[in-house]
PDB file of N, CA and C in Angstrom:
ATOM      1  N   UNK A   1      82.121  90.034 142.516  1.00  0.00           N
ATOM      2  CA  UNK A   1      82.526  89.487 141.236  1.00  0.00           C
ATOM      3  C   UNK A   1      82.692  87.977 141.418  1.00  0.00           C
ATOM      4  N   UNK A   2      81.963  87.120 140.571  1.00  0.00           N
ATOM      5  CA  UNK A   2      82.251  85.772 140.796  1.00  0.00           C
ATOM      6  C   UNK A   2      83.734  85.428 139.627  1.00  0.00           C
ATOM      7  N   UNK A   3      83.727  83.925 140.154  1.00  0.00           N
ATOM      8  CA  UNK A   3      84.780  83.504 139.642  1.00  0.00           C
ATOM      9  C   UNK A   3      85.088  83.614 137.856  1.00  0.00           C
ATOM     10  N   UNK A   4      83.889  83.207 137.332  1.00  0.00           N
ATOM     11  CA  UNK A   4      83.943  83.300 135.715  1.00  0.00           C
ATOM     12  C   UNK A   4      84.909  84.861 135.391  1.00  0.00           C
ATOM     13  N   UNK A   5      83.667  85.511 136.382  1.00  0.00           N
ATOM     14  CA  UNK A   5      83.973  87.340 135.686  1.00  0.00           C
ATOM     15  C   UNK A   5      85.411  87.395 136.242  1.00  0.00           C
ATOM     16  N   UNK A   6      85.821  86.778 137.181  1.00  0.00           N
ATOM     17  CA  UNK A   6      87.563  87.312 137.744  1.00  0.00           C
ATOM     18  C   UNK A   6      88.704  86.798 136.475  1.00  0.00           C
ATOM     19  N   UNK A   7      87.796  85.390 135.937  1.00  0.00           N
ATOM     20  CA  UNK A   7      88.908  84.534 135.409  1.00  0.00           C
ATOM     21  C   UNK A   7      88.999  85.524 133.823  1.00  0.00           C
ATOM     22  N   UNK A   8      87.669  85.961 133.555  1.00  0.00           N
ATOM     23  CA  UNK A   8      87.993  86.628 131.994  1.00  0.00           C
ATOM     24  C   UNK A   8      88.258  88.167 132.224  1.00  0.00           C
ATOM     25  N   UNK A   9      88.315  88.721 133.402  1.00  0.00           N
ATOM     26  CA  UNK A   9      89.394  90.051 133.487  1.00  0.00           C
ATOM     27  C   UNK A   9      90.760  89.096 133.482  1.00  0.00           C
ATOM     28  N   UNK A  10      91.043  88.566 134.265  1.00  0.00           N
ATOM     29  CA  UNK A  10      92.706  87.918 134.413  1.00  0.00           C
ATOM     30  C   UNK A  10      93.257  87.724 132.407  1.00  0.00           C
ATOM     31  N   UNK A  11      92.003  87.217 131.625  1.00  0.00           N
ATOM     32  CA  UNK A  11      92.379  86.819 130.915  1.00  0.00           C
ATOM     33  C   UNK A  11      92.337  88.014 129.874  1.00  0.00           C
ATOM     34  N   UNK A  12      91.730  88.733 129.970  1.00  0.00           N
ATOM     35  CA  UNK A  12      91.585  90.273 128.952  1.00  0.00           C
ATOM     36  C   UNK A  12      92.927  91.256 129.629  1.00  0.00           C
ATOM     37  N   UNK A  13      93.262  91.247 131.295  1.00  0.00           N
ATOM     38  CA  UNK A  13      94.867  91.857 131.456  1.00  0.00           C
ATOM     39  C   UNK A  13      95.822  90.960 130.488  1.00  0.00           C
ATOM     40  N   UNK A  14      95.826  89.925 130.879  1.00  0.00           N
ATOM     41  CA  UNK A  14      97.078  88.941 130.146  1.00  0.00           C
ATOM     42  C   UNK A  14      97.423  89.414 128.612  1.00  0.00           C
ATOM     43  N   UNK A  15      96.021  88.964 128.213  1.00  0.00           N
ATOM     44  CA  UNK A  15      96.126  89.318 126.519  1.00  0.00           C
ATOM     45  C   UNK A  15      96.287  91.550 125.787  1.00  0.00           C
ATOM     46  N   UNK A  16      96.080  92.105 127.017  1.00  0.00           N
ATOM     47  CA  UNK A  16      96.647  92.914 126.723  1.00  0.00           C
ATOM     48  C   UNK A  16      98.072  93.541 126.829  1.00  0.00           C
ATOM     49  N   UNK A  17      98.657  92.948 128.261  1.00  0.00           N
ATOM     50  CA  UNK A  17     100.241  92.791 128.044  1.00  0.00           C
ATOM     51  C   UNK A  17     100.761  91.953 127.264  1.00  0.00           C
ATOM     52  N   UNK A  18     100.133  90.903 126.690  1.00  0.00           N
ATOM     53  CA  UNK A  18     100.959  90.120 125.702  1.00  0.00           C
ATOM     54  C   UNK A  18     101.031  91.644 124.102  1.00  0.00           C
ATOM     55  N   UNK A  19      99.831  91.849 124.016  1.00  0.00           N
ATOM     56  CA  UNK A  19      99.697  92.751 123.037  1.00  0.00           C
ATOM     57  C   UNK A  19     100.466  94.145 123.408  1.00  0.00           C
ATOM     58  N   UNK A  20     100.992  94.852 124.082  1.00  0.00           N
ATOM     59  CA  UNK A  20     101.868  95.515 124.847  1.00  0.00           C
ATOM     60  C   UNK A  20     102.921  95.047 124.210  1.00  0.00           C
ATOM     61  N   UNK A  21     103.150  93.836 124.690  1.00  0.00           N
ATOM     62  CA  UNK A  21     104.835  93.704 124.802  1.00  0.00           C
ATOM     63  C   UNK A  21     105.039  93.197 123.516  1.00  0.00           C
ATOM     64  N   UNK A  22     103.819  92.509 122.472  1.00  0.00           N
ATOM     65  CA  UNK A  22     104.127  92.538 120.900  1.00  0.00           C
ATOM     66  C   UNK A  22     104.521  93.886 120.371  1.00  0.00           C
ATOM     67  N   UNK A  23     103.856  94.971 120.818  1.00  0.00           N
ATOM     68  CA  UNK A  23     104.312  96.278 120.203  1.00  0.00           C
ATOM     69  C   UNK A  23     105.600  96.651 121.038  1.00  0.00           C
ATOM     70  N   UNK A  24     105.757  96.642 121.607  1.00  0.00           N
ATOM     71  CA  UNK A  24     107.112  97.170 121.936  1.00  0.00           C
ATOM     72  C   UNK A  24     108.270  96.532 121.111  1.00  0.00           C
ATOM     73  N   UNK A  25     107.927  95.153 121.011  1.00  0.00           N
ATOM     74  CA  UNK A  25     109.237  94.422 120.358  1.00  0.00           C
ATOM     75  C   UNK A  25     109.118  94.692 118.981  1.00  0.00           C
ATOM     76  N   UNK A  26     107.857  94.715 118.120  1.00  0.00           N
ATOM     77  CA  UNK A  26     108.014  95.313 117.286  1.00  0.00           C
ATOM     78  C   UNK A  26     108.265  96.573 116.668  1.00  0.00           C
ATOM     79  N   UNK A  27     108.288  97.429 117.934  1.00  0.00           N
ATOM     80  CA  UNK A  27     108.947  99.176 117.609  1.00  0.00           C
ATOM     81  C   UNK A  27     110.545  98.558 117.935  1.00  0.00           C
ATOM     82  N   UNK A  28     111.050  98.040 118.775  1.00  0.00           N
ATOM     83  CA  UNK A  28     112.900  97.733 118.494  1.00  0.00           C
ATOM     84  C   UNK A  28     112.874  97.402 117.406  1.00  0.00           C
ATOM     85  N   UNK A  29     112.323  95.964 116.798  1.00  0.00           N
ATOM     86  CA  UNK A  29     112.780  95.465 115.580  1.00  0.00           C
ATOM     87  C   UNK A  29     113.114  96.479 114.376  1.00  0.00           C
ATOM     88  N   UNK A  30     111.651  97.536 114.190  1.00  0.00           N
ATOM     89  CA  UNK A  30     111.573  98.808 113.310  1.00  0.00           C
ATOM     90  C   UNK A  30     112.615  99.620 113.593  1.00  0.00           C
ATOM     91  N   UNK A  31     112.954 100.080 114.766  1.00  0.00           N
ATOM     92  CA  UNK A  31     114.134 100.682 115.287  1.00  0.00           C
ATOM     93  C   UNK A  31     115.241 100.467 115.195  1.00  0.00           C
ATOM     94  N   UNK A  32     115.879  99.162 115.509  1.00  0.00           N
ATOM     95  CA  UNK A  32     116.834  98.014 114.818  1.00  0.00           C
ATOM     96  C   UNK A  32     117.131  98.240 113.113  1.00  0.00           C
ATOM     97  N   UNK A  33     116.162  97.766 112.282  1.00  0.00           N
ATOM     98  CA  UNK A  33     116.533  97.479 111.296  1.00  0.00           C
ATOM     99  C   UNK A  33     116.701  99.266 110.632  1.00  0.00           C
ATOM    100  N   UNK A  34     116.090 100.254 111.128  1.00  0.00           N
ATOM    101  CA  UNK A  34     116.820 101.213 110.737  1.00  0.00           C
ATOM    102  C   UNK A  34     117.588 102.099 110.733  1.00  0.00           C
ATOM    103  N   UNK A  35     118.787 101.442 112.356  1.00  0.00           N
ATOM    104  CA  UNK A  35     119.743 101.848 112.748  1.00  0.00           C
ATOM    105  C   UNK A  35     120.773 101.310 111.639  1.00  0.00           C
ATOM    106  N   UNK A  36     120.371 100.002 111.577  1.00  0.00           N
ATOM    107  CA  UNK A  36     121.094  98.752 110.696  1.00  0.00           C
ATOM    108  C   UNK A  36     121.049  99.684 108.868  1.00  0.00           C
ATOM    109  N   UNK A  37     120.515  99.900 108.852  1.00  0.00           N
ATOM    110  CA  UNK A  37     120.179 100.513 107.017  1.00  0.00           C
ATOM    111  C   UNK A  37     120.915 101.763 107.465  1.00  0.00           C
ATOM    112  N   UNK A  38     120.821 102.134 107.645  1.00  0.00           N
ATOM    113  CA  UNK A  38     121.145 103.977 108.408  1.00  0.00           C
ATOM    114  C   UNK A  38     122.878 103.908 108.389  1.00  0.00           C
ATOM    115  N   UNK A  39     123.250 102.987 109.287  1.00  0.00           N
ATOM    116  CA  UNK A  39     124.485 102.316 109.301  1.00  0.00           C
ATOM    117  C   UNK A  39     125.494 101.430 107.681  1.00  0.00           C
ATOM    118  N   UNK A  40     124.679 101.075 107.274  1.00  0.00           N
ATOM    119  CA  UNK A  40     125.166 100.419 105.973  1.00  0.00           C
ATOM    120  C   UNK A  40     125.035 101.763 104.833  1.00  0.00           C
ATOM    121  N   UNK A  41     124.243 102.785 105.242  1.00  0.00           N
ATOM    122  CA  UNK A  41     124.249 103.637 104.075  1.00  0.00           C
ATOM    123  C   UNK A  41     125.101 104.452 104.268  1.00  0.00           C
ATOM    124  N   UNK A  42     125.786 105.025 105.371  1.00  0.00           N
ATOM    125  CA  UNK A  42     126.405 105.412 105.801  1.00  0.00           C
ATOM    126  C   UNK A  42     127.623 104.943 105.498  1.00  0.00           C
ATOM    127  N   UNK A  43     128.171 103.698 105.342  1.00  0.00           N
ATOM    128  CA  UNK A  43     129.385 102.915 104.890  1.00  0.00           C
ATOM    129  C   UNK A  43     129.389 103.035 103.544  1.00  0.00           C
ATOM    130  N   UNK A  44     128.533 102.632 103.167  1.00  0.00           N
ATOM    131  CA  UNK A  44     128.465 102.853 101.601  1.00  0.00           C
ATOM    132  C   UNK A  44     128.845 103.894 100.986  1.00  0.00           C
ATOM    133  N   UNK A  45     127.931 105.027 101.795  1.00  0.00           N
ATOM    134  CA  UNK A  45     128.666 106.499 100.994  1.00  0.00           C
ATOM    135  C   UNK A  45     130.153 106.703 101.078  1.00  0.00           C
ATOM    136  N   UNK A  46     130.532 106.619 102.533  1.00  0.00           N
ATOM    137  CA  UNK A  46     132.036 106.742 102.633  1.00  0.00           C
ATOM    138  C   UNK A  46     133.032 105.899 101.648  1.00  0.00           C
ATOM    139  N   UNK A  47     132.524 104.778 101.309  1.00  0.00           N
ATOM    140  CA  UNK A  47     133.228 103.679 100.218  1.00  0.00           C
ATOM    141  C   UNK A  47     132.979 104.877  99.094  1.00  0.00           C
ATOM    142  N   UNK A  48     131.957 105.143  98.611  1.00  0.00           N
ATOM    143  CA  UNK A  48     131.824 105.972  96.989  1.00  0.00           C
ATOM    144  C   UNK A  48     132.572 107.370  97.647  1.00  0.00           C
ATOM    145  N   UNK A  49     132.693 108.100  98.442  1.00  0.00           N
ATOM    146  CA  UNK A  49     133.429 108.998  99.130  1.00  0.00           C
ATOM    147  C   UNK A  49     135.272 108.606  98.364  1.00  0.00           C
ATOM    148  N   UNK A  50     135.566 107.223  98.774  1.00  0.00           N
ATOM    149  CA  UNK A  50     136.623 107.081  98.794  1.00  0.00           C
ATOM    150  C   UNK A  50     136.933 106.917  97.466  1.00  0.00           C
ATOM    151  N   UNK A  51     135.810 106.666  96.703  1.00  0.00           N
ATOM    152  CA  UNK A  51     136.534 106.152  95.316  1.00  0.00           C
ATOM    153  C   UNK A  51     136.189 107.164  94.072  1.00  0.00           C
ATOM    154  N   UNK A  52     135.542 108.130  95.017  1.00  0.00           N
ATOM    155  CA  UNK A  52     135.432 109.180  93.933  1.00  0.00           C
ATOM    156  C   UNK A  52     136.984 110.057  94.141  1.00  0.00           C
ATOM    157  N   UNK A  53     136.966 110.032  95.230  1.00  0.00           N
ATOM    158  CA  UNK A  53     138.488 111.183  95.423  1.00  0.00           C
ATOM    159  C   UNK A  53     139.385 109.964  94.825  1.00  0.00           C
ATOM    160  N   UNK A  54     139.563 108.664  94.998  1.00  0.00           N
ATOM    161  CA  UNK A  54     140.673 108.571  94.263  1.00  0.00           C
ATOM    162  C   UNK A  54     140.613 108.684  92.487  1.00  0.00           C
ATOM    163  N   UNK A  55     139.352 108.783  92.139  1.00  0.00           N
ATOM    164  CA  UNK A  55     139.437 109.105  91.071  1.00  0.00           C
ATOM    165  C   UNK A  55     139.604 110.395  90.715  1.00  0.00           C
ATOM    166  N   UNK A  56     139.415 111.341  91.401  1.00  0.00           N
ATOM    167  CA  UNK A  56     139.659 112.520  90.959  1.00  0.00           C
ATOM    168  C   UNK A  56     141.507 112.627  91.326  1.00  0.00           C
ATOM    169  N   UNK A  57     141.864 112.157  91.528  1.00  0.00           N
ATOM    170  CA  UNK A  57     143.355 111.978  92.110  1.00  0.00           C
ATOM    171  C   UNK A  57     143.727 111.693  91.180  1.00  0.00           C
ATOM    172  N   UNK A  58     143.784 110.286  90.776  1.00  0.00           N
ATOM    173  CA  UNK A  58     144.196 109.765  89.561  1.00  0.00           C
ATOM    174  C   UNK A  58     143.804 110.791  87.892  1.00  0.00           C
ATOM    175  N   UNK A  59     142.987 111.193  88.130  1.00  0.00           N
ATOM    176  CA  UNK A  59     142.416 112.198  86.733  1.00  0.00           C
ATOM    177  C   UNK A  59     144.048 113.524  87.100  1.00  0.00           C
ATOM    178  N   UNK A  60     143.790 113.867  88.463  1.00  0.00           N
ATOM    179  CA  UNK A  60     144.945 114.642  88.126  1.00  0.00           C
ATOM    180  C   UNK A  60     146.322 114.570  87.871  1.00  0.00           C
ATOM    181  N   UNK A  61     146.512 113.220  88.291  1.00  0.00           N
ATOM    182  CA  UNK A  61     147.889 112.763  88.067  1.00  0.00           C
ATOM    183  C   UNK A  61     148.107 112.965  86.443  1.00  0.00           C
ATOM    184  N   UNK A  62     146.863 111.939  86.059  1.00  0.00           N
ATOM    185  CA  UNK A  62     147.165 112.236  84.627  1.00  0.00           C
ATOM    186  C   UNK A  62     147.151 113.112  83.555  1.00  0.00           C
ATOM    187  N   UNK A  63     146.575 114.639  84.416  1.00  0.00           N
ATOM    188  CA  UNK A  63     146.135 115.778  83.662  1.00  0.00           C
ATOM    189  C   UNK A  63     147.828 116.627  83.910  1.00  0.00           C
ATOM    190  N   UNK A  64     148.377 116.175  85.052  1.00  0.00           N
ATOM    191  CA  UNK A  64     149.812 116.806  85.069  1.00  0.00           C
ATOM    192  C   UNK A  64     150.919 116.224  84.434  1.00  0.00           C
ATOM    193  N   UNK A  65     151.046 114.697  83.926  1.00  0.00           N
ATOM    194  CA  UNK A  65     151.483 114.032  83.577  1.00  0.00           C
ATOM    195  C   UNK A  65     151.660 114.220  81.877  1.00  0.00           C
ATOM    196  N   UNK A  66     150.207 114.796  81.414  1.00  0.00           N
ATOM    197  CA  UNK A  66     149.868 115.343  80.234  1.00  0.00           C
ATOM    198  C   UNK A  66     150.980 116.641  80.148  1.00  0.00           C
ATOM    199  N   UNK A  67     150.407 117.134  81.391  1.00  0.00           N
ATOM    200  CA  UNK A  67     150.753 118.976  81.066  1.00  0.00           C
ATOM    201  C   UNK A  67     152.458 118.750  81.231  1.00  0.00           C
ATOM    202  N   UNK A  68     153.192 117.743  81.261  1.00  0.00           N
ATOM    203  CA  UNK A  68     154.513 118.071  81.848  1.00  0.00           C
ATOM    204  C   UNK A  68     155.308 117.153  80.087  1.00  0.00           C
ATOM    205  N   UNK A  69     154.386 116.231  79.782  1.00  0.00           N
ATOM    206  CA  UNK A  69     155.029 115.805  78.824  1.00  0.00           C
ATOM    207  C   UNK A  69     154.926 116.989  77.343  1.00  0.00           C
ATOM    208  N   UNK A  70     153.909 117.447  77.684  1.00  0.00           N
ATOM    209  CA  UNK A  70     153.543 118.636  76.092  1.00  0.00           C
ATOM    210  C   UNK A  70     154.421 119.929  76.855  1.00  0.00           C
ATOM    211  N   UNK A  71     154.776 120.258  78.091  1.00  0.00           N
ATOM    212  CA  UNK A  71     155.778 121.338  77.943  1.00  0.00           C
ATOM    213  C   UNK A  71     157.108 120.579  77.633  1.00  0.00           C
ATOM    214  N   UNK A  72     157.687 119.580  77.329  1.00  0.00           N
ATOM    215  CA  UNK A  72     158.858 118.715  77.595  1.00  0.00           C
ATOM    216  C   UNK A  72     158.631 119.098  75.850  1.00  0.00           C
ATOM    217  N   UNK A  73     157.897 119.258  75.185  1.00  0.00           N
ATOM    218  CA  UNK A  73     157.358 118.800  73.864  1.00  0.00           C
ATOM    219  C   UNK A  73     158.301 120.202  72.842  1.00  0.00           C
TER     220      UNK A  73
END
């Protein structure tokens, strides 16, 4: 193998670990951002979690609050 042919294998390995290691970083990034979403949706529900029970809380306060003033009645 002369020198040309050594220098454009050296250069067809290179450019395929560069292309390698573009895909890899771009499977974390993909991986990343949907740990990240996965994570925020997850918070989110628990927030509407929290504010549905206190609304159903509050509905009953006021459904006993009802029922105690019309037996008082």
């Amino acid at each position: 193998m002369n020198t040309e042919e050594y220098a454009r294998q050296l250069m067809v390995e290179e450019r395929h670990e560069r292309e390698h290691l573009q895909d890899n970083l771009s499977s974390r990034a993909v991986q990343e951002m949907a740990a990240n979403t996965n994570h925020e949706t997850e918070e989110r529900a628990r927030e509407l979690l929290t504010q549905d029970r206190q609304h159903n809380q509050h509905l009953q306060e006021n459904l006993l609050e009802r029922t105690v003033e019309d037996f008082e009645q």
